[in-house]
PDB file of N, CA and C in Angstrom:
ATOM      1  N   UNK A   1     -41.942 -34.869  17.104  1.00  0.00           N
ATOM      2  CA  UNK A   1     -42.582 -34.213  18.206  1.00  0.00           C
ATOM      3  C   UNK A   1     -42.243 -32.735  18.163  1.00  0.00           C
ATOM      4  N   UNK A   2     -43.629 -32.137  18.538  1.00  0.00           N
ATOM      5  CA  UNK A   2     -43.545 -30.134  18.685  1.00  0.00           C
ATOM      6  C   UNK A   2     -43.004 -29.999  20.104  1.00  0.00           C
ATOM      7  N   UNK A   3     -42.034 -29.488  20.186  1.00  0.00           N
ATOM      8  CA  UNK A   3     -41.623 -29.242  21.835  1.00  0.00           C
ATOM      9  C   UNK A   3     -42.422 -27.757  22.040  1.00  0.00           C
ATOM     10  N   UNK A   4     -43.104 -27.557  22.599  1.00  0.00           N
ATOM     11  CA  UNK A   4     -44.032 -25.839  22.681  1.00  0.00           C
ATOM     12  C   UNK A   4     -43.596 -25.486  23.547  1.00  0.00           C
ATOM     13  N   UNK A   5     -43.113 -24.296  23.719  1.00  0.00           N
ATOM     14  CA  UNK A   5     -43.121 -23.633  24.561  1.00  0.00           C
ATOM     15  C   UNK A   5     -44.570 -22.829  25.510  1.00  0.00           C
ATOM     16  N   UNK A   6     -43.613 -23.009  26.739  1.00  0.00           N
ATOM     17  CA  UNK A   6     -44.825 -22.640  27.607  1.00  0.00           C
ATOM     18  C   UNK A   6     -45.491 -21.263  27.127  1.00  0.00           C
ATOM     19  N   UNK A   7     -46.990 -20.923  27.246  1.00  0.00           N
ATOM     20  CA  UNK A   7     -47.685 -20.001  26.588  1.00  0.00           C
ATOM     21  C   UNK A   7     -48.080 -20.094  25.143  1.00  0.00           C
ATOM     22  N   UNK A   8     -47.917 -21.163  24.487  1.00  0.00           N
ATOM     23  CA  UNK A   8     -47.496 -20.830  22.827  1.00  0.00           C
ATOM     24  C   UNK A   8     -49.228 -21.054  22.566  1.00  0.00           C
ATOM     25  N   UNK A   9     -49.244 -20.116  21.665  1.00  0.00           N
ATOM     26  CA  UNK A   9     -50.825 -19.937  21.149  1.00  0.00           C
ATOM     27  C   UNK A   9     -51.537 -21.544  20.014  1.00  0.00           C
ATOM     28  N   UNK A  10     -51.964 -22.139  20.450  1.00  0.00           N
ATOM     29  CA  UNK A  10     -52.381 -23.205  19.198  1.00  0.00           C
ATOM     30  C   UNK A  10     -54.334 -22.557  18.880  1.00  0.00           C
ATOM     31  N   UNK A  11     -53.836 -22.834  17.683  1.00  0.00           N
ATOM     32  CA  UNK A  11     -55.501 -22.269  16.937  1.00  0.00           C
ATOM     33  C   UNK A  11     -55.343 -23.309  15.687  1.00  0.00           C
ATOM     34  N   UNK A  12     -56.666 -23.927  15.906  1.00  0.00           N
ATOM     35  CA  UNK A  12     -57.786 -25.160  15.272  1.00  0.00           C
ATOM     36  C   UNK A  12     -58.895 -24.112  14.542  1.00  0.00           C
ATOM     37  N   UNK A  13     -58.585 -24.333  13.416  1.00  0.00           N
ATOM     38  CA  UNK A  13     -59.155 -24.182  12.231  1.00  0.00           C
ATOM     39  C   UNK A  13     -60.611 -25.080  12.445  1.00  0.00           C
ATOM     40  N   UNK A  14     -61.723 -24.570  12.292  1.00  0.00           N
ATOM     41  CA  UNK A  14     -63.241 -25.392  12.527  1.00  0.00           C
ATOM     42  C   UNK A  14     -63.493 -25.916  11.216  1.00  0.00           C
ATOM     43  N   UNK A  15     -63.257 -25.483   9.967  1.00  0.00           N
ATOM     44  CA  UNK A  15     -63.735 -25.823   8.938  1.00  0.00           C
ATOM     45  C   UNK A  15     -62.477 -26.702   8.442  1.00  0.00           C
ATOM     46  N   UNK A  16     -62.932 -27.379   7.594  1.00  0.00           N
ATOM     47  CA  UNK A  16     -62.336 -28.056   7.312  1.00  0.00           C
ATOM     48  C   UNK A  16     -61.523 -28.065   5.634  1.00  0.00           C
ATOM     49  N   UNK A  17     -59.778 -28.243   5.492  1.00  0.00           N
ATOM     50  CA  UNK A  17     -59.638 -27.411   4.646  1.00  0.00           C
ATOM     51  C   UNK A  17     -59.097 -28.490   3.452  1.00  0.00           C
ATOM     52  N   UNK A  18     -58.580 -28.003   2.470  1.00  0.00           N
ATOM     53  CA  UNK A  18     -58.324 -29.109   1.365  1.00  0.00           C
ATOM     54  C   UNK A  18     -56.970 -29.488   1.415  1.00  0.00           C
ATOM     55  N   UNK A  19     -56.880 -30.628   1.672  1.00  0.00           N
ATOM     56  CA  UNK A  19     -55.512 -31.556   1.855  1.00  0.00           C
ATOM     57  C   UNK A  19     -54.758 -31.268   0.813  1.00  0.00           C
ATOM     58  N   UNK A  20     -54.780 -30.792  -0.074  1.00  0.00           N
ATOM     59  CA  UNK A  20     -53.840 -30.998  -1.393  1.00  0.00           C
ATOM     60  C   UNK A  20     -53.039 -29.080  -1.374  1.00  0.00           C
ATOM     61  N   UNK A  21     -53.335 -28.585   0.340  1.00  0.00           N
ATOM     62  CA  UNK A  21     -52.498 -27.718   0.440  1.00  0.00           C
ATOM     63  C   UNK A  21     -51.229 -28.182   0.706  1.00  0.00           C
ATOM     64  N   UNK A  22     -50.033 -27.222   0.869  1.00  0.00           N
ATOM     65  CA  UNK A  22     -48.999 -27.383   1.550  1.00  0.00           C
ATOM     66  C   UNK A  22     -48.482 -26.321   2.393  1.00  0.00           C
ATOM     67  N   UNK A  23     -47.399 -26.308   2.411  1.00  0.00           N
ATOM     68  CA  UNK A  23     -46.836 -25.299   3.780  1.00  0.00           C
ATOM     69  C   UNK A  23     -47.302 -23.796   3.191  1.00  0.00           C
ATOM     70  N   UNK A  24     -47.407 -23.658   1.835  1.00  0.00           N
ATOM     71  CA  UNK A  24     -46.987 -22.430   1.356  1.00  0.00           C
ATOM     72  C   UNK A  24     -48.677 -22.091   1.332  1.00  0.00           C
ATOM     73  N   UNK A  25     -49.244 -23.028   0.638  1.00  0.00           N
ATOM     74  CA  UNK A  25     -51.128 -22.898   0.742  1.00  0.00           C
ATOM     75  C   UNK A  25     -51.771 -22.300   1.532  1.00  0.00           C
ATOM     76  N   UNK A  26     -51.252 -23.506   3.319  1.00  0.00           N
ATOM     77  CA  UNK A  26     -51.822 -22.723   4.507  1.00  0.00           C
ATOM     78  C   UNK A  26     -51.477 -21.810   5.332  1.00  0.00           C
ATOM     79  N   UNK A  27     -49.928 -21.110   5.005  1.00  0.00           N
ATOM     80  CA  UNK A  27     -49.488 -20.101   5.229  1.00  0.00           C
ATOM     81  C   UNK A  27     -50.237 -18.767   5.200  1.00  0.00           C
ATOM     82  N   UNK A  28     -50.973 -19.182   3.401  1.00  0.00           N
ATOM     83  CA  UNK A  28     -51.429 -18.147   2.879  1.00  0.00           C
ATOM     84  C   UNK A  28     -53.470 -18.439   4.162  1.00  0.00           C
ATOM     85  N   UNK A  29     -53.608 -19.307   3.538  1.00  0.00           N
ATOM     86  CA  UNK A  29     -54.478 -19.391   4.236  1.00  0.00           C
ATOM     87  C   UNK A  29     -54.948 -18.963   5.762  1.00  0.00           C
ATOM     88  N   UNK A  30     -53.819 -19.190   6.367  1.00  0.00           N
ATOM     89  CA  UNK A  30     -53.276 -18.342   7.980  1.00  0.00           C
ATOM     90  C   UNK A  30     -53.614 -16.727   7.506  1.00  0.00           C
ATOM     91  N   UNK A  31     -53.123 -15.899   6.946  1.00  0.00           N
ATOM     92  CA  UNK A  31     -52.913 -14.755   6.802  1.00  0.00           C
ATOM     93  C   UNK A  31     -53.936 -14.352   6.441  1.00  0.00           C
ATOM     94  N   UNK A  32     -54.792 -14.492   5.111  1.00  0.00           N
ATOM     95  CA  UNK A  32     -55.726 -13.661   4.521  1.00  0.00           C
ATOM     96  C   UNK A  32     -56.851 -14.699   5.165  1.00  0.00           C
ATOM     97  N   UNK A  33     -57.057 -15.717   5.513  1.00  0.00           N
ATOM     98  CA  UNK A  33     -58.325 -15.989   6.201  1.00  0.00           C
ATOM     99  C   UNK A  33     -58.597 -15.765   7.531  1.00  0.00           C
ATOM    100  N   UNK A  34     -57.285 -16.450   7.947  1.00  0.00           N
ATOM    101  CA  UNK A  34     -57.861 -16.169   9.648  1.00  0.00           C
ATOM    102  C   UNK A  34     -57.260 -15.313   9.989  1.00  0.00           C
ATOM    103  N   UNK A  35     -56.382 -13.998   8.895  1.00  0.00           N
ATOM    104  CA  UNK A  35     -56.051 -12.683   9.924  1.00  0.00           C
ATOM    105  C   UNK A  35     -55.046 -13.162  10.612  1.00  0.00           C
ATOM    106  N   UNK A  36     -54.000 -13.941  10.707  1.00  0.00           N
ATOM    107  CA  UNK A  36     -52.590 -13.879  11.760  1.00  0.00           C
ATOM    108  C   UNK A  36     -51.498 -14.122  10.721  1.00  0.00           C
ATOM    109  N   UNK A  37     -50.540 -14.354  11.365  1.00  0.00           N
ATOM    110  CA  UNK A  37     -48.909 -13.985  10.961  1.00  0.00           C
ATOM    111  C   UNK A  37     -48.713 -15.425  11.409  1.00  0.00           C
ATOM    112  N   UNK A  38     -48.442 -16.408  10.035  1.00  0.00           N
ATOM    113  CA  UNK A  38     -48.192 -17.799  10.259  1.00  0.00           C
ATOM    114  C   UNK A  38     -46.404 -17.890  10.750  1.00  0.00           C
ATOM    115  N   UNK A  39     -45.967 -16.580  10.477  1.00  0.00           N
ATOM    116  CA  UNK A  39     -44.642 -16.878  11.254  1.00  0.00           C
ATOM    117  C   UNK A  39     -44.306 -16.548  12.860  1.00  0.00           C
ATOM    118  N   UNK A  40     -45.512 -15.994  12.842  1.00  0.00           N
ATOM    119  CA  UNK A  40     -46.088 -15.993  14.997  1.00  0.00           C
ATOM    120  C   UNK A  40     -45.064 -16.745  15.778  1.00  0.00           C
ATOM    121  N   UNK A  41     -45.604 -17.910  15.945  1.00  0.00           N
ATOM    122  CA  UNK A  41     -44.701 -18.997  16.864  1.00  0.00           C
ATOM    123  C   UNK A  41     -46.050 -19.554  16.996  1.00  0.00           C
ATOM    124  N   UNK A  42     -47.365 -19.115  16.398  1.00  0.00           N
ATOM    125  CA  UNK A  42     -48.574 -19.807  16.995  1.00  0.00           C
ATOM    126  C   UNK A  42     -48.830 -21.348  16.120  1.00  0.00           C
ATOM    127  N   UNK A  43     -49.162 -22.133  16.482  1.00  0.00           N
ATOM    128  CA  UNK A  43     -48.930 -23.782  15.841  1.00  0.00           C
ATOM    129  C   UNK A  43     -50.688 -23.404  15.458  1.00  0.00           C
ATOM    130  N   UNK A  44     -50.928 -24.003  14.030  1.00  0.00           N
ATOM    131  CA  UNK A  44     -52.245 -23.479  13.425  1.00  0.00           C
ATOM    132  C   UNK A  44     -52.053 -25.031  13.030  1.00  0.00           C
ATOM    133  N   UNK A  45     -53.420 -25.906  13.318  1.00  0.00           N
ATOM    134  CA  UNK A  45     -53.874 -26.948  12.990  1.00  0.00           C
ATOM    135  C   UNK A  45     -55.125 -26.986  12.189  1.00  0.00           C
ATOM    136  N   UNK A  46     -55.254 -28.001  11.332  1.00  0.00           N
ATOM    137  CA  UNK A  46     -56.111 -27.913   9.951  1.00  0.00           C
ATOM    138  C   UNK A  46     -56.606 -29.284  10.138  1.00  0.00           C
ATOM    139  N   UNK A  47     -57.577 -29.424   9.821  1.00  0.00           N
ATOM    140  CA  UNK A  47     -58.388 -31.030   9.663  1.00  0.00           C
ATOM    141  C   UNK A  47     -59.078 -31.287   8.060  1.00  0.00           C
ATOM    142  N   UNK A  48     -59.228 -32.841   7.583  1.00  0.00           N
ATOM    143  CA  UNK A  48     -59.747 -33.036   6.724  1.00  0.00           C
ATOM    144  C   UNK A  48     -61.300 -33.207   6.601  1.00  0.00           C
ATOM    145  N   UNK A  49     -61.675 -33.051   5.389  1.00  0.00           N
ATOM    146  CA  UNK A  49     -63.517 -33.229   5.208  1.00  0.00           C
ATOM    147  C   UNK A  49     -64.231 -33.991   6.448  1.00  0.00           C
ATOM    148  N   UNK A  50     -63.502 -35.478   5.871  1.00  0.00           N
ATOM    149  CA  UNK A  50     -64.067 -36.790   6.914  1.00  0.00           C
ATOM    150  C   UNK A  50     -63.029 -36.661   8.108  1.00  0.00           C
ATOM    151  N   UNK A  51     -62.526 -35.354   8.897  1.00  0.00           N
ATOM    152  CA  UNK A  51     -61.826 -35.383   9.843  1.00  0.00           C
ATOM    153  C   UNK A  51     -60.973 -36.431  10.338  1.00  0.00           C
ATOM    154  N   UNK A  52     -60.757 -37.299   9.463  1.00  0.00           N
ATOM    155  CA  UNK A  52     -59.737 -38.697   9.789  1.00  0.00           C
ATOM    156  C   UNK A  52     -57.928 -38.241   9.251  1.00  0.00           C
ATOM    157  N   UNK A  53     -57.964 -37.139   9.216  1.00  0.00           N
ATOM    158  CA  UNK A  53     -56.779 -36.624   8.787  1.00  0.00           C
ATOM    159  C   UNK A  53     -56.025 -34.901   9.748  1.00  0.00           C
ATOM    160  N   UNK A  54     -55.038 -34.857   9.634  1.00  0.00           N
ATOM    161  CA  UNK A  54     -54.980 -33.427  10.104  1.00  0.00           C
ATOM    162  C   UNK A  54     -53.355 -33.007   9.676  1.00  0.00           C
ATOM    163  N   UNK A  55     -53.292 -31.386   9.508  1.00  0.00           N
ATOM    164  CA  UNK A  55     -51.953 -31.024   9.474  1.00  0.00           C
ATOM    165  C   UNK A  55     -51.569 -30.116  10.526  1.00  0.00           C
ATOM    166  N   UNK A  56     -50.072 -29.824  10.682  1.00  0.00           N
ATOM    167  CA  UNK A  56     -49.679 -28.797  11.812  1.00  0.00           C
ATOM    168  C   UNK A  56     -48.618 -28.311  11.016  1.00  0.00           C
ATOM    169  N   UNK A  57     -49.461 -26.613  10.912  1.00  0.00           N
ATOM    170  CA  UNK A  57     -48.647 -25.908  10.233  1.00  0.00           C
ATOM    171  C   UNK A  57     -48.044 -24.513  11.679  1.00  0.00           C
ATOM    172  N   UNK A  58     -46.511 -24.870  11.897  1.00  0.00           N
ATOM    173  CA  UNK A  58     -45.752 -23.745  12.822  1.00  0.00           C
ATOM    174  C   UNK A  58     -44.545 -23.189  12.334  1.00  0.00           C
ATOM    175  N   UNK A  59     -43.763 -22.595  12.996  1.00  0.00           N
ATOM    176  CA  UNK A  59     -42.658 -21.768  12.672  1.00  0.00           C
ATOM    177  C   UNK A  59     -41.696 -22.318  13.828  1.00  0.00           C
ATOM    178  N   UNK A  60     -40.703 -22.910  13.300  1.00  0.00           N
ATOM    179  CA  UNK A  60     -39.649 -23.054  14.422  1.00  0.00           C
ATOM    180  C   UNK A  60     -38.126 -21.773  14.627  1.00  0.00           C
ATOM    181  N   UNK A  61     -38.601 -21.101  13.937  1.00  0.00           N
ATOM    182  CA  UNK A  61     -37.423 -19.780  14.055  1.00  0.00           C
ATOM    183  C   UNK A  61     -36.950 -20.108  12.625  1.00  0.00           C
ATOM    184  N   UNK A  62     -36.246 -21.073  12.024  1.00  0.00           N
ATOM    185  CA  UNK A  62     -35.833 -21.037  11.005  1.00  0.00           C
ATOM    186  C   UNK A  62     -36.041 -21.062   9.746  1.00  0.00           C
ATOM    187  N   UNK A  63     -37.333 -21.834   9.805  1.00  0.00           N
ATOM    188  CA  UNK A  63     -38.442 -22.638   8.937  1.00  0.00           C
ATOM    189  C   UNK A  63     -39.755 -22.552   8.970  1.00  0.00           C
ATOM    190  N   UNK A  64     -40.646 -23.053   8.506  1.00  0.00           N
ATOM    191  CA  UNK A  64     -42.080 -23.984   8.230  1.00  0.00           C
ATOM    192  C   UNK A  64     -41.845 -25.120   8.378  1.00  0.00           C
ATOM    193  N   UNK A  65     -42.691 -25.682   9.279  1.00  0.00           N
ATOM    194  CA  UNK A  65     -43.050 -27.103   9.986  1.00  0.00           C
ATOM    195  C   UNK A  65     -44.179 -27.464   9.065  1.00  0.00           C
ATOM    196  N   UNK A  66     -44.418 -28.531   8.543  1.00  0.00           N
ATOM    197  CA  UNK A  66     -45.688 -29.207   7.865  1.00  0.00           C
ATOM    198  C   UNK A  66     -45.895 -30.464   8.688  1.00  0.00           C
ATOM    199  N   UNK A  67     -46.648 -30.969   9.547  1.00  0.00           N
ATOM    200  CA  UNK A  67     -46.587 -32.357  10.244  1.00  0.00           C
ATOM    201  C   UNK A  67     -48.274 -32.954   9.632  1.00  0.00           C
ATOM    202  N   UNK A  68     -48.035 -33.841   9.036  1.00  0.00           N
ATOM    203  CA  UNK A  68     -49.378 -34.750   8.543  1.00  0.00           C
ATOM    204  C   UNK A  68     -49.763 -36.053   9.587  1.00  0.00           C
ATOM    205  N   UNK A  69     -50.613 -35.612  10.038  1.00  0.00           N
ATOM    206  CA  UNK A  69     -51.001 -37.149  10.515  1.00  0.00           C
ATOM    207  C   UNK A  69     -52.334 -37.944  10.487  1.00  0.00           C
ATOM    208  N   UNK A  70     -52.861 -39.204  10.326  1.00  0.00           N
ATOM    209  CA  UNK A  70     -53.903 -39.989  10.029  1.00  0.00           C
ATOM    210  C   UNK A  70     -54.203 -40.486  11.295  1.00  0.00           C
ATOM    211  N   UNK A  71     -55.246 -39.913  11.478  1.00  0.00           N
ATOM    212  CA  UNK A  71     -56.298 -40.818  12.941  1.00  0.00           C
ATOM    213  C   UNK A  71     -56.995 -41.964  12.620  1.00  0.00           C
ATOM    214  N   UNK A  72     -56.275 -42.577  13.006  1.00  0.00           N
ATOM    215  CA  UNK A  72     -57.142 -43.819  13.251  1.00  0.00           C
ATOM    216  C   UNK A  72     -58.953 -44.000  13.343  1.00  0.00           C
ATOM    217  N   UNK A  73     -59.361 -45.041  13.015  1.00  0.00           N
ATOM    218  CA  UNK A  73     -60.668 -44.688  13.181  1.00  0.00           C
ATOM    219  C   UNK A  73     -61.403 -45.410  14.920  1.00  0.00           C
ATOM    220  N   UNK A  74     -61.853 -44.090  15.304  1.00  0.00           N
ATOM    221  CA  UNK A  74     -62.334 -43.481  16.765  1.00  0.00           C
ATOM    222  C   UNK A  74     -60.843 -43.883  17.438  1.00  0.00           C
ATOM    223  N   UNK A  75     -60.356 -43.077  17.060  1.00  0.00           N
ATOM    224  CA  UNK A  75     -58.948 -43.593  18.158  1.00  0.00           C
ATOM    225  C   UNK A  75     -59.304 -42.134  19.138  1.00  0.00           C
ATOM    226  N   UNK A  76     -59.771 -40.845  18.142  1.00  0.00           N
ATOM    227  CA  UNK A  76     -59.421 -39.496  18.313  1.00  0.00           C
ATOM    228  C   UNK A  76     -61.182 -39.167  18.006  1.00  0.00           C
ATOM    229  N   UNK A  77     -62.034 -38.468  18.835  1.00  0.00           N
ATOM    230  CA  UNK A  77     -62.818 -37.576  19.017  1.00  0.00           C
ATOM    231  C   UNK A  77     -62.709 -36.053  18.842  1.00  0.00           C
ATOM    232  N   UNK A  78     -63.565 -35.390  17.782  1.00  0.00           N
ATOM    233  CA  UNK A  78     -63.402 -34.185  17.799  1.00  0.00           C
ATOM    234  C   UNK A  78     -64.139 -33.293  18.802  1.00  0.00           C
ATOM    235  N   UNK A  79     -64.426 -32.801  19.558  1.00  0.00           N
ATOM    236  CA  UNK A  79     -65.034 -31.470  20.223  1.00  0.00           C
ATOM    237  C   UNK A  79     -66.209 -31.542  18.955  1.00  0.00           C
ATOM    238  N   UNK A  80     -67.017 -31.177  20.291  1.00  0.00           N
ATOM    239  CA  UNK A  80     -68.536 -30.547  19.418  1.00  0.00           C
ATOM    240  C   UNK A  80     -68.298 -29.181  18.923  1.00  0.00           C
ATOM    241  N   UNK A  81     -68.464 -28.084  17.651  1.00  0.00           N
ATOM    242  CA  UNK A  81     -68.065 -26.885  17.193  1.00  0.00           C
ATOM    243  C   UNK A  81     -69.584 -26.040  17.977  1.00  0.00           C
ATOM    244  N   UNK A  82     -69.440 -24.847  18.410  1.00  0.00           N
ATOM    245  CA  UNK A  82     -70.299 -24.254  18.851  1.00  0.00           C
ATOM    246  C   UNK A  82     -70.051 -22.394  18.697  1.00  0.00           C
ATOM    247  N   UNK A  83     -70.767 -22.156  18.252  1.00  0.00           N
ATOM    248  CA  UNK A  83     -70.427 -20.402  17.034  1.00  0.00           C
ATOM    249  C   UNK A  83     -69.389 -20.357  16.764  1.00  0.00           C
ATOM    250  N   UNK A  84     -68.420 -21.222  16.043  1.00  0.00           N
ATOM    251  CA  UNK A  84     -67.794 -21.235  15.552  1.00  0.00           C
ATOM    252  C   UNK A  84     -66.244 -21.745  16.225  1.00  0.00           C
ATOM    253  N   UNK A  85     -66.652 -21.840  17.536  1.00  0.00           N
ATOM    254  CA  UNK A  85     -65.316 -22.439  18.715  1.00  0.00           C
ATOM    255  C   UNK A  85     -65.615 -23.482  18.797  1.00  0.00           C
ATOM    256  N   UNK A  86     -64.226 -24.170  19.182  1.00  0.00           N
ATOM    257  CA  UNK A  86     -63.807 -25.651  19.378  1.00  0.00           C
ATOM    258  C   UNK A  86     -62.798 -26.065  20.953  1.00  0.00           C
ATOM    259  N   UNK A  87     -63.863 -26.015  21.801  1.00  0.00           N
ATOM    260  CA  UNK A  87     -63.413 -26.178  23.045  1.00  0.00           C
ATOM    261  C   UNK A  87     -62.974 -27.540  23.324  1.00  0.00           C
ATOM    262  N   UNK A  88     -61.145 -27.663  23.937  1.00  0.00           N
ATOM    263  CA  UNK A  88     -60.002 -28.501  24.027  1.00  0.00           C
ATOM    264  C   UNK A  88     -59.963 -28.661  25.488  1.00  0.00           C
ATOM    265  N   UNK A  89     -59.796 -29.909  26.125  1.00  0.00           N
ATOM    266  CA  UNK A  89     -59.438 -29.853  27.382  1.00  0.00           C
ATOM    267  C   UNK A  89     -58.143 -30.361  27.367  1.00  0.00           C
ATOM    268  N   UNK A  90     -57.654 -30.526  28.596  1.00  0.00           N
ATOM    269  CA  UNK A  90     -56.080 -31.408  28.535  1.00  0.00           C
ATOM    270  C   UNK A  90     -56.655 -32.821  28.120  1.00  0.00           C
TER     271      UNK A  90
END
């Protein structure tokens, strides 16, 4: 479990990226694609092709966090994408 701190920025990646990254891949990927500083404190989440997969790439002060996890099938609904945003409710 991510304990977040209150305020902490999370940003969902819309496209969908290639699993056979790792911490160091989407680091890079954080930086020169989407323009931020993967050592932020901001938790940057990534999904697979067939969206039945996802990673959580954050910074806990000391480290890189890599968390993999497999969704079940329809356990988890994605948000409809709309110009390019992915609107989250609680």
């Amino acid at each position: 479990m991510i304990a977040a701190s209150a305020g902490v920025k999370v940003m969902i990646a819309t496209r969908p990226v290639d699993f056979r990254k790792g911490a160091d891949g989407l680091a890079a990927l954080v930086r020169e694609q989407l323009g931020h500083d993967p050592f932020s404190g901001t938790i940057f989440v990534f999904r697979s092709k067939r969206a039945d997969r996802l990673k959580i790439l954050a910074w806990d002060g000391s480290g890189l966090l890599l968390l993999w996890k497999r969704l079940e099938q329809n356990a988890f609904r994605w948000p409809p994408i709309s110009d390019g945003v992915m609107r989250l409710s609680a």
